[in-house]
C-alpha atoms as a PDB file:
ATOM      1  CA  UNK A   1      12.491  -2.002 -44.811  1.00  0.00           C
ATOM      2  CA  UNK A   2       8.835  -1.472 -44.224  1.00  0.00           C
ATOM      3  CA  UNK A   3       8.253  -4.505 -42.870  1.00  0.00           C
ATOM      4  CA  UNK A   4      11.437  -3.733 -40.349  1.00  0.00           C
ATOM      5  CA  UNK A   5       9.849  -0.453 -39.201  1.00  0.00           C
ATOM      6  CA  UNK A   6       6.478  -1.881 -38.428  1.00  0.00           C
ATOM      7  CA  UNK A   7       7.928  -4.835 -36.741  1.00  0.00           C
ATOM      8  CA  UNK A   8      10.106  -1.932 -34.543  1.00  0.00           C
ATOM      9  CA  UNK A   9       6.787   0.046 -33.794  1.00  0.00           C
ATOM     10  CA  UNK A  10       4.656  -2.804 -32.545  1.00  0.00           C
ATOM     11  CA  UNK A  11       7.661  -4.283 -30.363  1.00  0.00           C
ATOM     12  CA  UNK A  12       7.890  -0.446 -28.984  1.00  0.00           C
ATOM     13  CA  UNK A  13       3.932  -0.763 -27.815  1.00  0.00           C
ATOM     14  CA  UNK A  14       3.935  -4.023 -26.521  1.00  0.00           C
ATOM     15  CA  UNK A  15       7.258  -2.359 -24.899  1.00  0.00           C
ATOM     16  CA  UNK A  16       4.991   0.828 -23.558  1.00  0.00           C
ATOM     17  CA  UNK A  17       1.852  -1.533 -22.415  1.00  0.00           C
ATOM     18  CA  UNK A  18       4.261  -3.670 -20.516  1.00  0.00           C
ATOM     19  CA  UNK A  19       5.591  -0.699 -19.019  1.00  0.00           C
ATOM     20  CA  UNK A  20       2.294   0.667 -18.031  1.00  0.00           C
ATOM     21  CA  UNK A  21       0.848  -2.894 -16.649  1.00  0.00           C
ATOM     22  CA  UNK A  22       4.016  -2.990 -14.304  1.00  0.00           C
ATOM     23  CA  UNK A  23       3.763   0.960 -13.073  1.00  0.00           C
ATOM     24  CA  UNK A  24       0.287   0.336 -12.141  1.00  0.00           C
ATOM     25  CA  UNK A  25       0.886  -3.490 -10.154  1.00  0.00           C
ATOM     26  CA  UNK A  26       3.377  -1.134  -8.300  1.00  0.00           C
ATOM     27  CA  UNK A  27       1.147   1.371  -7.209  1.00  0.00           C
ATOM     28  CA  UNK A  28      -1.104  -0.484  -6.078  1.00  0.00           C
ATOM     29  CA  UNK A  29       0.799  -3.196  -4.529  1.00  0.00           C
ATOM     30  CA  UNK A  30       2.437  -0.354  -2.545  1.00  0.00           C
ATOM     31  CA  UNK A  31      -0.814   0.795  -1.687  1.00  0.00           C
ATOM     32  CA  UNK A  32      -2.018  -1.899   0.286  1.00  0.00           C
ATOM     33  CA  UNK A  33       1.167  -1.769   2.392  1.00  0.00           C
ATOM     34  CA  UNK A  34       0.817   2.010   3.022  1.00  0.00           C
ATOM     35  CA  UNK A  35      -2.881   1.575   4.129  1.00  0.00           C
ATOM     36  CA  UNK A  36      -2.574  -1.582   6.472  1.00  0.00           C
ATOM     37  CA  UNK A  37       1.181   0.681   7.797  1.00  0.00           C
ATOM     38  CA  UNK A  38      -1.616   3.659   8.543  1.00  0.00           C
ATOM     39  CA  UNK A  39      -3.654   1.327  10.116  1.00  0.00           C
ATOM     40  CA  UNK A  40      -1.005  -0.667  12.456  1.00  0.00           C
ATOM     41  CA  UNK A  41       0.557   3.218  13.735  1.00  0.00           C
ATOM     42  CA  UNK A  42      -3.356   4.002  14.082  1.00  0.00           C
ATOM     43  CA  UNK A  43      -3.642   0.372  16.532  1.00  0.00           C
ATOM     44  CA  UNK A  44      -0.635   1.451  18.264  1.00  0.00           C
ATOM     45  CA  UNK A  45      -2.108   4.944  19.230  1.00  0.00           C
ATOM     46  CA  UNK A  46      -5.188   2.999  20.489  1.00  0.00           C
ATOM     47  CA  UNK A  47      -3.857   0.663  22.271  1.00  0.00           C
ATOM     48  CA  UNK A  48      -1.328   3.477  24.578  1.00  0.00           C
ATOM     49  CA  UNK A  49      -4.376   5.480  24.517  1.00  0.00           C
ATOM     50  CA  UNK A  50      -6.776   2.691  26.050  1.00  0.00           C
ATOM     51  CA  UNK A  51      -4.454   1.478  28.473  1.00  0.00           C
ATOM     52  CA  UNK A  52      -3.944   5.333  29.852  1.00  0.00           C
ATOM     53  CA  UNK A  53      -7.702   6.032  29.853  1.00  0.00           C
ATOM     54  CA  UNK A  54      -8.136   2.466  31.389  1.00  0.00           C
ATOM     55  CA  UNK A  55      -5.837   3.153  34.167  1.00  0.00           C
ATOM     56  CA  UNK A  56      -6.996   6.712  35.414  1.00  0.00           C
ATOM     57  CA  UNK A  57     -10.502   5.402  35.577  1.00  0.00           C
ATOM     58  CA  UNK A  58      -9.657   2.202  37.055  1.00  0.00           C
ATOM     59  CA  UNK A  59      -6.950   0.736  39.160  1.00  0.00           C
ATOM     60  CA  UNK A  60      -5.659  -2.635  37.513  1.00  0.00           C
ATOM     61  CA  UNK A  61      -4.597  -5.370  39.594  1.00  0.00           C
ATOM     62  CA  UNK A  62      -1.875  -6.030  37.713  1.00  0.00           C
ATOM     63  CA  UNK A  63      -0.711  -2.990  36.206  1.00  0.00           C
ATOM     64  CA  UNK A  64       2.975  -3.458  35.539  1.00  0.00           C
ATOM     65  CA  UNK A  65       2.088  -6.769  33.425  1.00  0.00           C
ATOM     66  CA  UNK A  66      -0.305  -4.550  31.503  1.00  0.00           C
ATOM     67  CA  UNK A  67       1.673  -1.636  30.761  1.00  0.00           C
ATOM     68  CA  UNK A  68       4.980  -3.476  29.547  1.00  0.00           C
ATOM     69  CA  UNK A  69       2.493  -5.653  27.667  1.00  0.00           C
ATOM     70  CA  UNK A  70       0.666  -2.856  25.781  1.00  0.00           C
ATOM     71  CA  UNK A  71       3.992  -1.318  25.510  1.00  0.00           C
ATOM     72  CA  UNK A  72       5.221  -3.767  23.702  1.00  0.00           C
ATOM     73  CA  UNK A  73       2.309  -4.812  21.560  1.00  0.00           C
ATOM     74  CA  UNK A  74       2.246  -0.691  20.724  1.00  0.00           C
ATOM     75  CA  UNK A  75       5.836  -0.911  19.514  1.00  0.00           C
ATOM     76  CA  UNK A  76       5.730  -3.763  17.850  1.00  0.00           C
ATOM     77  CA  UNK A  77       2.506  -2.297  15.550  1.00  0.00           C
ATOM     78  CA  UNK A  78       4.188   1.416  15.353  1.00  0.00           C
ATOM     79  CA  UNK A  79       7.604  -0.041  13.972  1.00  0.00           C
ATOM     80  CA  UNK A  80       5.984  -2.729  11.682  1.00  0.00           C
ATOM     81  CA  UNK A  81       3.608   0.213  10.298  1.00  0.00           C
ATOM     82  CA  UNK A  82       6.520   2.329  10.048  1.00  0.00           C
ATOM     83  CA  UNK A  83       8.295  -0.390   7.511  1.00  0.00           C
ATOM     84  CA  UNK A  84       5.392  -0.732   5.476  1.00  0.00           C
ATOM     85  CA  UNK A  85       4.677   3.252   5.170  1.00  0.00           C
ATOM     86  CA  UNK A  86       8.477   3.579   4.337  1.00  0.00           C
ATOM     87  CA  UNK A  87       8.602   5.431   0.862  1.00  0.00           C
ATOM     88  CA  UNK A  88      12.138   5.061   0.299  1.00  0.00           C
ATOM     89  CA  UNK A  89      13.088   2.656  -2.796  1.00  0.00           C
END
């Protein structure tokens, strides 16, 4: 009966380590994702921002091609950043 009880405590911290080991590979795995989303909704502001400042100072040749370019290259890093900052599991 002994025996039984110790066997039932050690399976119960292997149980708890496990546990542990597994919260923190989450964490951090999700961290990764939430700093490189930061970073692509931070590229998309620069990007809108550089092709505004870029066209008051100077008038580009082809500025159409430029602006539906950036536009979509913005959009494309906002709503990938968005997925990866997404908290909802």
């Amino acid at each position: 009966m002994v025996r039984n009880e110790k066997s039932k405590h050690q399976n119960n911290k292997h149980q708890n380590v496990a546990n542990v080991e597994q919260k923190s590979e989450q964490k951090s795995g999700g961290a990764w994702k939430e700093n490189l989303g930061k970073y692509l909704i931070d590229i998309s502001k620069y990007i809108v921002t550089g092709v505004i400042i870029a066209s008051i100072f100077k008038d580009l040749d082809d500025k159409y091609v430029i602006y539906i370019l950036s536009a979509f290259v913005a959009l494309i890093a906002l709503i990938v950043g968005l997925i990866l900052t997404n908290k909802k599991k």
